[in-house]
Structures are given as C-alpha cells and as structure tokens.
N, C-alpha and C. Protein backbone atom coordinates (compact mmCIF):
# COMPACT_ATOMS: atom_id res chain seq x y z
N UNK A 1 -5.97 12.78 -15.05
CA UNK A 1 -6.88 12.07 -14.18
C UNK A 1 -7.95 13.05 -13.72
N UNK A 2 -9.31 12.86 -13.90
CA UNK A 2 -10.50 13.26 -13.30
C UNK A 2 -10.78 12.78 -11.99
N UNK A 3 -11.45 13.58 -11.01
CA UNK A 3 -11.61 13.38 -10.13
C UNK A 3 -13.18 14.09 -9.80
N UNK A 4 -14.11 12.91 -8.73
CA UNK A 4 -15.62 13.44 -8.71
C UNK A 4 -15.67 12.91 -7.63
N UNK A 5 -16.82 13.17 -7.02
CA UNK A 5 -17.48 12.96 -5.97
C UNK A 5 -19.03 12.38 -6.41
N UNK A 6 -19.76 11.45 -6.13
CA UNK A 6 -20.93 11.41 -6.57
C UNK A 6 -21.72 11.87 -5.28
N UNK A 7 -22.62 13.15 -5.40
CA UNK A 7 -23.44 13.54 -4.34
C UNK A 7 -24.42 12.65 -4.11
N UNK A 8 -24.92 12.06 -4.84
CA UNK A 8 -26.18 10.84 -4.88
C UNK A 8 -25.95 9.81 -3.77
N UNK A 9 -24.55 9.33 -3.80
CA UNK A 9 -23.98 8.67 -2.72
C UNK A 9 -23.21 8.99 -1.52
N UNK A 10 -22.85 10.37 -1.26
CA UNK A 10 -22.05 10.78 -0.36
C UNK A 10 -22.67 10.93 1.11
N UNK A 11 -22.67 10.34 2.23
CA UNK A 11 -23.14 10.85 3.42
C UNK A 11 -22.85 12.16 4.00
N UNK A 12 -21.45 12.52 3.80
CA UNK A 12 -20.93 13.63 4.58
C UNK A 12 -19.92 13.15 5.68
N UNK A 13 -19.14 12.04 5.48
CA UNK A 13 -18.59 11.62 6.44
C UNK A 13 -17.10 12.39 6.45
N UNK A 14 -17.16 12.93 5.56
CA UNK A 14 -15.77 13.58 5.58
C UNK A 14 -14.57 13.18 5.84
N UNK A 15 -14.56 12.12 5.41
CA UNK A 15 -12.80 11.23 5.57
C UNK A 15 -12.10 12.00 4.20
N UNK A 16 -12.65 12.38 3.19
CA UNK A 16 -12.00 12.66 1.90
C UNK A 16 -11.22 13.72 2.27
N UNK A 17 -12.24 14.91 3.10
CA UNK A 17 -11.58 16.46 3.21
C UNK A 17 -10.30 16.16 4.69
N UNK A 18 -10.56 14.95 5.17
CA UNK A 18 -9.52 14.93 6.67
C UNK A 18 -8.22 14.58 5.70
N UNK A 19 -8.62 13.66 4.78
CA UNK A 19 -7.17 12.61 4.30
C UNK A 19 -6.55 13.24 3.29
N UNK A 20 -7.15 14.19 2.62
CA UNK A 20 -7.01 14.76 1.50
C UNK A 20 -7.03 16.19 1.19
N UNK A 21 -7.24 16.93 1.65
CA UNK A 21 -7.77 18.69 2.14
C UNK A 21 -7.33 19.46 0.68
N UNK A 22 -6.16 18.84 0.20
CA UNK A 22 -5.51 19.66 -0.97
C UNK A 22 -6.53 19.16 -2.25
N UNK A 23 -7.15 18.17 -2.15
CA UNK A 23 -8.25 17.90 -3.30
C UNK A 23 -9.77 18.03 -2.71
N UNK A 24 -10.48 17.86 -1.66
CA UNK A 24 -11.39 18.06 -1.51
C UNK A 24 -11.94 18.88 -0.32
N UNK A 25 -13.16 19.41 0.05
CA UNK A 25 -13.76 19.91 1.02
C UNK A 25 -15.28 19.95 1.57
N UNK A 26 -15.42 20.03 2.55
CA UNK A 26 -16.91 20.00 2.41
C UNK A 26 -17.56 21.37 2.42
N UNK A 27 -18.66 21.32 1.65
CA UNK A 27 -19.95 21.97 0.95
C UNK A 27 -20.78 22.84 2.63
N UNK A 28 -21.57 23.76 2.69
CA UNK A 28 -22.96 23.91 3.57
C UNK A 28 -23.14 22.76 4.67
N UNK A 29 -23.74 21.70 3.63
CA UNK A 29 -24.43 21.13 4.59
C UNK A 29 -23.44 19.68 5.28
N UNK A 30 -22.55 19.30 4.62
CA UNK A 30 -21.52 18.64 5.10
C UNK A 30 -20.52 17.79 4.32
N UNK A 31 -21.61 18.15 2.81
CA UNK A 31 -21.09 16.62 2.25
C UNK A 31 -19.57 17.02 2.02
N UNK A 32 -18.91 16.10 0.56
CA UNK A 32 -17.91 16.10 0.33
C UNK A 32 -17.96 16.64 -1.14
N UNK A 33 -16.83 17.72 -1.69
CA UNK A 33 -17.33 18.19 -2.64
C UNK A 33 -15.44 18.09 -3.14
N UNK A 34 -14.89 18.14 -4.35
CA UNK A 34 -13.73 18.28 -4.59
C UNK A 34 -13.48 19.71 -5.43
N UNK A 35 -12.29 20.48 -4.84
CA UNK A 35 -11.83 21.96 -4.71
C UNK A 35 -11.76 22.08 -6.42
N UNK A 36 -12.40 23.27 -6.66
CA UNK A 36 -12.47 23.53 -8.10
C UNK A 36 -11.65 23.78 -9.17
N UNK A 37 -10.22 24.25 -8.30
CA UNK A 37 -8.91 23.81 -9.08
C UNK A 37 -8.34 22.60 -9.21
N UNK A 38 -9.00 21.62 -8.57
CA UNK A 38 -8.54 20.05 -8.52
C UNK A 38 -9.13 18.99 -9.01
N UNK A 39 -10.26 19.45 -10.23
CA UNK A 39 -11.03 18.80 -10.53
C UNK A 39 -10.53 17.49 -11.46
N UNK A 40 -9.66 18.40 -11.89
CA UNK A 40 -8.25 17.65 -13.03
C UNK A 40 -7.88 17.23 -12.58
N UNK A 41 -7.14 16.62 -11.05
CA UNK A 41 -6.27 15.62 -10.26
C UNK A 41 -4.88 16.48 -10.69
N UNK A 42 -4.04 15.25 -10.66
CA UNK A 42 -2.66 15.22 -10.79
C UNK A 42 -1.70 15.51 -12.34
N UNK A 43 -0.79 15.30 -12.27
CA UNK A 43 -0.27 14.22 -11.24
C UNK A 43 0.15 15.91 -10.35
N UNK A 44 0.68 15.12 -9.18
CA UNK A 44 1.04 15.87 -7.87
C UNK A 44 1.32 14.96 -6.91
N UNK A 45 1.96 15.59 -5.80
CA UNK A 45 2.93 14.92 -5.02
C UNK A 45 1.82 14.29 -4.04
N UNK A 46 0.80 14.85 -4.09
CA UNK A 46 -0.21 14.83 -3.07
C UNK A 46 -1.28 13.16 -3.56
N UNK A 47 -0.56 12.94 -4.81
CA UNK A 47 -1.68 11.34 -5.62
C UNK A 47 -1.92 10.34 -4.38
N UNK A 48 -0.94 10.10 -3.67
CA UNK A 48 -1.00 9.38 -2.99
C UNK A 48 -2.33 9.40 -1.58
N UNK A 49 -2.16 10.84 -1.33
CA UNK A 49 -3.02 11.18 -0.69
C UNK A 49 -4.53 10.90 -1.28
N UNK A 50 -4.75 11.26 -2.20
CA UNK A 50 -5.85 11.44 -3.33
C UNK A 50 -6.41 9.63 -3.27
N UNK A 51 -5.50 8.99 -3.39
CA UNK A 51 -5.54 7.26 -3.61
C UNK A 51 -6.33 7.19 -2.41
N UNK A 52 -5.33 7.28 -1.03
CA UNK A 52 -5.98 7.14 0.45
C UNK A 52 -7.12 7.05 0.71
N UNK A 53 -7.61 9.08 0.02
CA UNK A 53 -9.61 9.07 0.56
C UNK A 53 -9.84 8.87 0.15
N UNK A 54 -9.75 7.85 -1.30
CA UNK A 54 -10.67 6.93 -2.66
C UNK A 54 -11.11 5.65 -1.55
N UNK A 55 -9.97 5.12 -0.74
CA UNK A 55 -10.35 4.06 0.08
C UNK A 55 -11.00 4.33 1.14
N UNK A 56 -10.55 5.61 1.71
CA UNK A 56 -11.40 5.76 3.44
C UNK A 56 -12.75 6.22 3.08
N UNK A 57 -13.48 6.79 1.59
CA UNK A 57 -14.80 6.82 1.77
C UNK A 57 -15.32 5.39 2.04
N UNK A 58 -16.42 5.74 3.12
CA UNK A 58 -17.04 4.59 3.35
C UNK A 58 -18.37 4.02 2.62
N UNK A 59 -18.59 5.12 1.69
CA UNK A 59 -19.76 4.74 0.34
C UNK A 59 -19.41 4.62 -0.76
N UNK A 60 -17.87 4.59 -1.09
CA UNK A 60 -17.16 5.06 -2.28
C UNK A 60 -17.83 5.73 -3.78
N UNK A 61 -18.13 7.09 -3.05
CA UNK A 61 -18.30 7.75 -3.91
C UNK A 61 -17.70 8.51 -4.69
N UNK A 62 -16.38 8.22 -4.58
CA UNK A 62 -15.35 9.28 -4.89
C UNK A 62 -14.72 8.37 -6.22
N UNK A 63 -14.52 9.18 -7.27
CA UNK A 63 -14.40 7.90 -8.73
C UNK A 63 -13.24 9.15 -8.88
N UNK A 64 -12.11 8.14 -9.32
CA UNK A 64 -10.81 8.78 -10.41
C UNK A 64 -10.83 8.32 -12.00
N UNK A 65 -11.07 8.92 -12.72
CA UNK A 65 -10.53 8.91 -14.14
C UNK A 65 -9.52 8.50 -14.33
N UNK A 66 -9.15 7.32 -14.57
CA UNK A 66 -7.20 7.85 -15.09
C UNK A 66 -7.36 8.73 -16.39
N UNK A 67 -8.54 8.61 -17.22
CA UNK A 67 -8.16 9.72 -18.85
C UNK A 67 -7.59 11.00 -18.44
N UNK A 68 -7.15 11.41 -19.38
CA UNK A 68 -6.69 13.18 -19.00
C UNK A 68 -7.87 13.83 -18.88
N UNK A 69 -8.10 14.79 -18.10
CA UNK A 69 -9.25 15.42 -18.31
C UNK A 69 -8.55 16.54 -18.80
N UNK A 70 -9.67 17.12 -19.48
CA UNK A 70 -9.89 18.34 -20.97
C UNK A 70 -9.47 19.16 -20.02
N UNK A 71 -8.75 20.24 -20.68
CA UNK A 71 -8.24 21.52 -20.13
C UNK A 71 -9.23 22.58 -20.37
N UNK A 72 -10.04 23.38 -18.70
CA UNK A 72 -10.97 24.31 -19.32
C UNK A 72 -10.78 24.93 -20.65
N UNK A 73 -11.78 24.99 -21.11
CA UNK A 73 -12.50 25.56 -22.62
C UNK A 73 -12.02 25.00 -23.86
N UNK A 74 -11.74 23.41 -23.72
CA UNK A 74 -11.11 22.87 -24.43
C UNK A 74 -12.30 21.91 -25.68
C-alpha cells in the first residue's frame, strides 16, 4: 500500500500528524507531509490508525494505494 498526501489540497490542519504520528508529520510551514520511511504504508499494526487520518482529513487529501508499492531502487 502507497501512501500520499496531495499538497495541492492540504490546508495544514493537521489531524493526519495528531491521529497518525507513526505515518505522517508536518513540514515548515504546517502542512501535512507523510514520514519518508512510510511512504510504503503497511501492513503494520498501526493500518488502522493510517485508515482513521484518511477520514479525519477534512480536504481528503490523503490517498492510499492498496498496490504494493515498488521497493526503493526497484
């Protein structure tokens, strides 16, 4: 599973990094950015969590892949 953030749409409301901290964080200026070892998702114990701030963004900018994502330098 892939996991993104679209900056185009993100306010900075930061529900992703409150509900979720082990996949995402915020950036400088506030937005929401997801942690660079977690770009790949799961699986992990934490999916559930991950599911949560997919719903508490309030612009839903936050998109999951279910495909596998490619293993760096793949």
């Amino acid at each position: 599973m892939r996991v993104s953030i679209d900056g185009g749409l993100c306010i900075g409301a930061g529900q992703c990094a409150l509900t979720s901290p082990q996949f995402f964080t915020q950036d400088d200026e506030g937005f929401g950015t997801v942690l660079p070892e977690r770009e790949g998702g799961g699986p992990d114990p934490d999916d559930a969590l991950l599911d949560e701030a997919v719903r508490a963004c309030p612009v839903q900018a936050i998109t999951l892949d279910e495909e596998e994502a490619e293993a760096p330098g793949a």
